[in-house]
PDB file of N, CA and C in Angstrom:
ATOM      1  N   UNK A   1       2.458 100.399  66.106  1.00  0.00           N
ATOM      2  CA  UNK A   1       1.130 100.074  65.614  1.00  0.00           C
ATOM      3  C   UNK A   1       0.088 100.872  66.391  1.00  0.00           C
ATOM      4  N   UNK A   2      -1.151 100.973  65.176  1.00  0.00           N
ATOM      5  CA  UNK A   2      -2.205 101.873  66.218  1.00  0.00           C
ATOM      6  C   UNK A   2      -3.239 100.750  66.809  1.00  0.00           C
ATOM      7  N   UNK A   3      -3.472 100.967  67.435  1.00  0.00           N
ATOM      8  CA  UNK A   3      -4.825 100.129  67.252  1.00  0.00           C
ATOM      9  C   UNK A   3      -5.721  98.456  66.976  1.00  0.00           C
ATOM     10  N   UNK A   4      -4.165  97.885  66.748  1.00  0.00           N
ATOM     11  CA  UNK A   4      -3.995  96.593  65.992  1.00  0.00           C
ATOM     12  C   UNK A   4      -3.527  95.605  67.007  1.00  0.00           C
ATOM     13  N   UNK A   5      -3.771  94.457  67.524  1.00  0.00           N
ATOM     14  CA  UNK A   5      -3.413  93.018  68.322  1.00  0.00           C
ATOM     15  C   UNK A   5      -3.508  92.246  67.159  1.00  0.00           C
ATOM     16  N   UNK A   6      -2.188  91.705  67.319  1.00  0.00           N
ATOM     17  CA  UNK A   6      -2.229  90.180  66.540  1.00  0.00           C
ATOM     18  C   UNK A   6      -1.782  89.248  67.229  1.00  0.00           C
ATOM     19  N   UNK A   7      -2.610  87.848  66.700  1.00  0.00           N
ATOM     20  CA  UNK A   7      -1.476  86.649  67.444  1.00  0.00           C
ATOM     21  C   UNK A   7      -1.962  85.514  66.721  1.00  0.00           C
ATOM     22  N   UNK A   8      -0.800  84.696  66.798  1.00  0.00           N
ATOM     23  CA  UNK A   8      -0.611  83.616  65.982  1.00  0.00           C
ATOM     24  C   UNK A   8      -0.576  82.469  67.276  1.00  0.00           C
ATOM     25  N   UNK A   9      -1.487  81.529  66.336  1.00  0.00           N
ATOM     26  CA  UNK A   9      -1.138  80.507  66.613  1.00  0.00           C
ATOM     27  C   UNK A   9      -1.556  78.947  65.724  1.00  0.00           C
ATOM     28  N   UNK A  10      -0.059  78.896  65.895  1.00  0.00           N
ATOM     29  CA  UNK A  10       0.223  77.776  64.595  1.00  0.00           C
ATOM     30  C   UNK A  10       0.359  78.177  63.692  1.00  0.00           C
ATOM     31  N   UNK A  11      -0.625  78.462  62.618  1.00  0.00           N
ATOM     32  CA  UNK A  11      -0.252  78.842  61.400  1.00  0.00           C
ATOM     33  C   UNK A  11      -1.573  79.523  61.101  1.00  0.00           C
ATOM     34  N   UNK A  12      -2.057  80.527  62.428  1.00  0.00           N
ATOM     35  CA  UNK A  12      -3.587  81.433  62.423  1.00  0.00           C
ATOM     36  C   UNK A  12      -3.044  82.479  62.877  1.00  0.00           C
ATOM     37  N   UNK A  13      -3.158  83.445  62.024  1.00  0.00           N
ATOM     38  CA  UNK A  13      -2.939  84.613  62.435  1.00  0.00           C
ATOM     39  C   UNK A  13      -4.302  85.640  63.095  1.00  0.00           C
ATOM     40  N   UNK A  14      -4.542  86.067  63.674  1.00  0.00           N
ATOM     41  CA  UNK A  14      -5.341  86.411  64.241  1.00  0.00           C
ATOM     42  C   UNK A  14      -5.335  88.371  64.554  1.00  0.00           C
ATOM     43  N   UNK A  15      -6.491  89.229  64.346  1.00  0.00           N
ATOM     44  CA  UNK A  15      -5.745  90.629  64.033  1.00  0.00           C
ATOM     45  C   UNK A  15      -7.410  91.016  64.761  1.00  0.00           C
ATOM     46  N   UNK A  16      -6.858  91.774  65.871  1.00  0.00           N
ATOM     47  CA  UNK A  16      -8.116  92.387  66.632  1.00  0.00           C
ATOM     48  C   UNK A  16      -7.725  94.344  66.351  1.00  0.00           C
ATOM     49  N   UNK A  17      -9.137  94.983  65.926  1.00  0.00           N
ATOM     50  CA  UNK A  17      -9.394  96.200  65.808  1.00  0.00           C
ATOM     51  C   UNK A  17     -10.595  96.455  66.543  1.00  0.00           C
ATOM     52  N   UNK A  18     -10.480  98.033  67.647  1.00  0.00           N
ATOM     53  CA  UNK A  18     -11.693  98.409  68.078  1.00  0.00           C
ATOM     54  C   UNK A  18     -11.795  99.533  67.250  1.00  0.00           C
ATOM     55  N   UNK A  19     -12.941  99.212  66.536  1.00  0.00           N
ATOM     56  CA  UNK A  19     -13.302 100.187  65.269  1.00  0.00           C
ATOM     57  C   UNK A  19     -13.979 101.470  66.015  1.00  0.00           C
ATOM     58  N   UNK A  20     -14.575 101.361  66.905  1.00  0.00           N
ATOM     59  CA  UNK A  20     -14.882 102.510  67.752  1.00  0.00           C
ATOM     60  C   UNK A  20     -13.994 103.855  68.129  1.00  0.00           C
ATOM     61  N   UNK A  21     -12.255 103.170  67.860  1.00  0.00           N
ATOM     62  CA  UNK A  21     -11.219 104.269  67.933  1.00  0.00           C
ATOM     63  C   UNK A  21     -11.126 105.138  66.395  1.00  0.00           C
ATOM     64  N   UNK A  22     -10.582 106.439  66.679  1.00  0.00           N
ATOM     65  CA  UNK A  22      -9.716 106.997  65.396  1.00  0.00           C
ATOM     66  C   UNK A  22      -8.607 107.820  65.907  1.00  0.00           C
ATOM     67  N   UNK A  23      -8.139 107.588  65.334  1.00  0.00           N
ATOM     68  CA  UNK A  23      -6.367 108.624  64.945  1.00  0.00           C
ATOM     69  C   UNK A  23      -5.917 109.867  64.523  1.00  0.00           C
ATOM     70  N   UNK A  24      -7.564 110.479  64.206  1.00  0.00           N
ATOM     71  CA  UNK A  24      -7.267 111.556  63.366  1.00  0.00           C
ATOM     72  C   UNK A  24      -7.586 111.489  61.969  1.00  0.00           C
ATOM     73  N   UNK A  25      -6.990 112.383  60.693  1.00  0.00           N
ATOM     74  CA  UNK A  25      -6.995 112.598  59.178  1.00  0.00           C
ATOM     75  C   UNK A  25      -5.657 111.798  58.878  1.00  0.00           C
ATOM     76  N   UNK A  26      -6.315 111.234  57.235  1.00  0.00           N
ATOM     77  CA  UNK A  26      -5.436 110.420  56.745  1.00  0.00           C
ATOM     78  C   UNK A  26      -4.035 111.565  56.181  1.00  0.00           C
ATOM     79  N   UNK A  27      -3.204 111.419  55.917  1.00  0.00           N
ATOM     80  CA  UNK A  27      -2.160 112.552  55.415  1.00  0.00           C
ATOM     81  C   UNK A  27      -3.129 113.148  54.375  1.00  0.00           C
ATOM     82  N   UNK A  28      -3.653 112.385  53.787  1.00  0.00           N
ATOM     83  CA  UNK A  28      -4.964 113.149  52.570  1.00  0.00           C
ATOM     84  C   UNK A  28      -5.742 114.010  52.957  1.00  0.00           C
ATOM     85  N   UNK A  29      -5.895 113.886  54.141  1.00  0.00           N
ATOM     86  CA  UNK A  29      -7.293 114.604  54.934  1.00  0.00           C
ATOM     87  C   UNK A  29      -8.866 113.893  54.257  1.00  0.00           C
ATOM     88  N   UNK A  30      -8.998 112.707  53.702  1.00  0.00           N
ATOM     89  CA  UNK A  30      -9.905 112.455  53.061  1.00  0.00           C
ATOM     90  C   UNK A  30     -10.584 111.020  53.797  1.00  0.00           C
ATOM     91  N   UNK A  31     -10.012 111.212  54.836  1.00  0.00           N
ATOM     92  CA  UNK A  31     -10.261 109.521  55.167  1.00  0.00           C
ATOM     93  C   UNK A  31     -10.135 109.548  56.879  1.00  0.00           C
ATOM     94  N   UNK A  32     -10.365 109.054  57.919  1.00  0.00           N
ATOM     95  CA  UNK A  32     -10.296 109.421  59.481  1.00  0.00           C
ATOM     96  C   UNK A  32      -9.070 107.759  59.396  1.00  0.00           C
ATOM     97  N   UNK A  33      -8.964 107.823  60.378  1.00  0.00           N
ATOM     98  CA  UNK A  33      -7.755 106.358  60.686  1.00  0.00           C
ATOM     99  C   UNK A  33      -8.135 105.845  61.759  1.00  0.00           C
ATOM    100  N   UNK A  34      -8.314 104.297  61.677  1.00  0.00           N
ATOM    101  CA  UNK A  34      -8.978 104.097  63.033  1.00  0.00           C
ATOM    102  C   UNK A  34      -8.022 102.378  63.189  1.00  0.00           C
ATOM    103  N   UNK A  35      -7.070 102.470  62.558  1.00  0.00           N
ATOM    104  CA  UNK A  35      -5.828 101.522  63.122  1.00  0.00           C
ATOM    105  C   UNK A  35      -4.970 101.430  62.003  1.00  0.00           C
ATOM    106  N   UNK A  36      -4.092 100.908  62.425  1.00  0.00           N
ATOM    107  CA  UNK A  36      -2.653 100.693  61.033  1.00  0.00           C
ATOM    108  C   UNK A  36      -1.593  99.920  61.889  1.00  0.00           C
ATOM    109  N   UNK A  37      -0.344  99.332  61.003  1.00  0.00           N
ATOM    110  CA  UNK A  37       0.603  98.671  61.317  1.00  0.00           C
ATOM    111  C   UNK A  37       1.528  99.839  61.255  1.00  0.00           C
ATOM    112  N   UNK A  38       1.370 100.766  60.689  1.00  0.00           N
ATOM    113  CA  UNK A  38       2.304 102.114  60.424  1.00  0.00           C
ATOM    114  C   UNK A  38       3.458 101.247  59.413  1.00  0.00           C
ATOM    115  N   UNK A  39       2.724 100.687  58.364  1.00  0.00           N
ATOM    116  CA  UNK A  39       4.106 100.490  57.649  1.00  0.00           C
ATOM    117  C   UNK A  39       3.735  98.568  57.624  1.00  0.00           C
ATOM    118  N   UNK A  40       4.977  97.960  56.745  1.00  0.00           N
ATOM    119  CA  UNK A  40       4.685  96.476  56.690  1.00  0.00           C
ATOM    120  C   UNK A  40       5.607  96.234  58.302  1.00  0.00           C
ATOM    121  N   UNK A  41       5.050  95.064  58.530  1.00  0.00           N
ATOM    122  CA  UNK A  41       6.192  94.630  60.228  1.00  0.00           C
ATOM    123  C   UNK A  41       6.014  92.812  59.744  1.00  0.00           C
ATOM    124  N   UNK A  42       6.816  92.696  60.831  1.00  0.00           N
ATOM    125  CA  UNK A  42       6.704  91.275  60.350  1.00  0.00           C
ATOM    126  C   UNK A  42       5.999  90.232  61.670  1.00  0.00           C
ATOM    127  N   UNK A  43       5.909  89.378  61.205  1.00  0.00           N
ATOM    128  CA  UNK A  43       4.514  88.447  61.942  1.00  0.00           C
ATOM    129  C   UNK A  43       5.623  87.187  62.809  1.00  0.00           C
ATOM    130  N   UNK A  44       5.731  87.375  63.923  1.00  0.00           N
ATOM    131  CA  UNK A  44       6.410  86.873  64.664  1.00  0.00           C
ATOM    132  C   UNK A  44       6.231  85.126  64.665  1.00  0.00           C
ATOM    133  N   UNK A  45       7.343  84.502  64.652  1.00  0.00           N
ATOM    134  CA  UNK A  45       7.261  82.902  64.255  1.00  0.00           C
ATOM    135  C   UNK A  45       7.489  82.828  62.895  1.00  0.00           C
ATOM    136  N   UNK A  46       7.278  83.505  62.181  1.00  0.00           N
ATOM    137  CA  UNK A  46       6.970  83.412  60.441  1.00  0.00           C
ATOM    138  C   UNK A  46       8.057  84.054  59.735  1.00  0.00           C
ATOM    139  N   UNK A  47       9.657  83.902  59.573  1.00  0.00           N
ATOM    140  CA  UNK A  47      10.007  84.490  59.178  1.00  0.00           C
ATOM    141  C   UNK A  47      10.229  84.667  57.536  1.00  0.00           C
ATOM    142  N   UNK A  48      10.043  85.957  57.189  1.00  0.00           N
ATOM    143  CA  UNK A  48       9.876  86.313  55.594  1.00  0.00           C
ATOM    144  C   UNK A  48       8.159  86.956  55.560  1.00  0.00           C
ATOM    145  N   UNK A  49       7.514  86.571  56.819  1.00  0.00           N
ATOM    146  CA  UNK A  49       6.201  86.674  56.582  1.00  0.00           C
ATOM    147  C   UNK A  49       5.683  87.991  57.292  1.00  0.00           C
ATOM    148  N   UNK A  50       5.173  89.014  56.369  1.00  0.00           N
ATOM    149  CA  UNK A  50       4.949  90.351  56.977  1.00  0.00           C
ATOM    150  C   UNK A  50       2.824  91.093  56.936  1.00  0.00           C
ATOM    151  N   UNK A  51       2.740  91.917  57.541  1.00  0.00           N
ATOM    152  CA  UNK A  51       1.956  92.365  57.187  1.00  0.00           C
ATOM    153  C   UNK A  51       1.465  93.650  57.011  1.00  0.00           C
ATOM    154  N   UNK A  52       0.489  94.492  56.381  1.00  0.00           N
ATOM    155  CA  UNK A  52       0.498  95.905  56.678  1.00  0.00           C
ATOM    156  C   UNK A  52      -1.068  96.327  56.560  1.00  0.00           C
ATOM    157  N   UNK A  53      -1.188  96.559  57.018  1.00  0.00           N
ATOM    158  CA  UNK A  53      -2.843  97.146  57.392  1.00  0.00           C
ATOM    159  C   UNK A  53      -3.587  98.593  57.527  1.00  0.00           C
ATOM    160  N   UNK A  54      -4.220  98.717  57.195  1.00  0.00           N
ATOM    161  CA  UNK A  54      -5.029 100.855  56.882  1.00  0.00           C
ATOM    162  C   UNK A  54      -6.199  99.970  57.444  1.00  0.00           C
ATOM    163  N   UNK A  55      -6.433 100.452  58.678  1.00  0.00           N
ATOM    164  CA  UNK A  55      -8.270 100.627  58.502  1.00  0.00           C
ATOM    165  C   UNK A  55      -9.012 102.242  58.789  1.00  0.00           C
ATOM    166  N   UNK A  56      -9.581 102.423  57.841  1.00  0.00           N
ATOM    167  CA  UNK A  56     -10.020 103.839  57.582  1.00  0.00           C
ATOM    168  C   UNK A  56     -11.516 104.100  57.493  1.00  0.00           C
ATOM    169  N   UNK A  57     -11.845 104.739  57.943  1.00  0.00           N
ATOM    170  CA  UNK A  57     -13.410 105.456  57.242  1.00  0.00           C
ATOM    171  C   UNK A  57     -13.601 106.575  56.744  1.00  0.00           C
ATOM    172  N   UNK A  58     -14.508 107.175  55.609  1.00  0.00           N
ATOM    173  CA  UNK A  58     -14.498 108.294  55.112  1.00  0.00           C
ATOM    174  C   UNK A  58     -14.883 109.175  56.204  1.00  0.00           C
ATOM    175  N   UNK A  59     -14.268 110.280  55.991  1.00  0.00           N
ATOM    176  CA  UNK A  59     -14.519 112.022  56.711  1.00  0.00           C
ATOM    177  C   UNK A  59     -15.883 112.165  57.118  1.00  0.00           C
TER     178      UNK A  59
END
């Protein structure tokens, strides 16, 4: 993961981003990346329960 903290508790999932970061160009080159899960992952305690996340801003 880039950029991304999660944590659960109970049945709160909770997802911290410092939007102040970026990653670079989206594979598009149309978009900057400023966190991701890189893909779905799954949400610990929760099984079956996943998540996947892009946070992006335009170029």
């Amino acid at each position: 993961m880039k950029n991304v903290e999660m944590k659960v508790d109970g049945n709160t999932l909770t997802i911290k981003v410092d939007l102040s970061k970026e990653f670079g160009p989206s594979s598009s080159g149309k978009t900057i990346i400023v966190a991701s899960t890189e893909g779905n992952v799954a949400i610990d305690g929760h099984e079956g329960t996943k998540i996947g996340l892009n946070v992006y801003r335009k170029k």
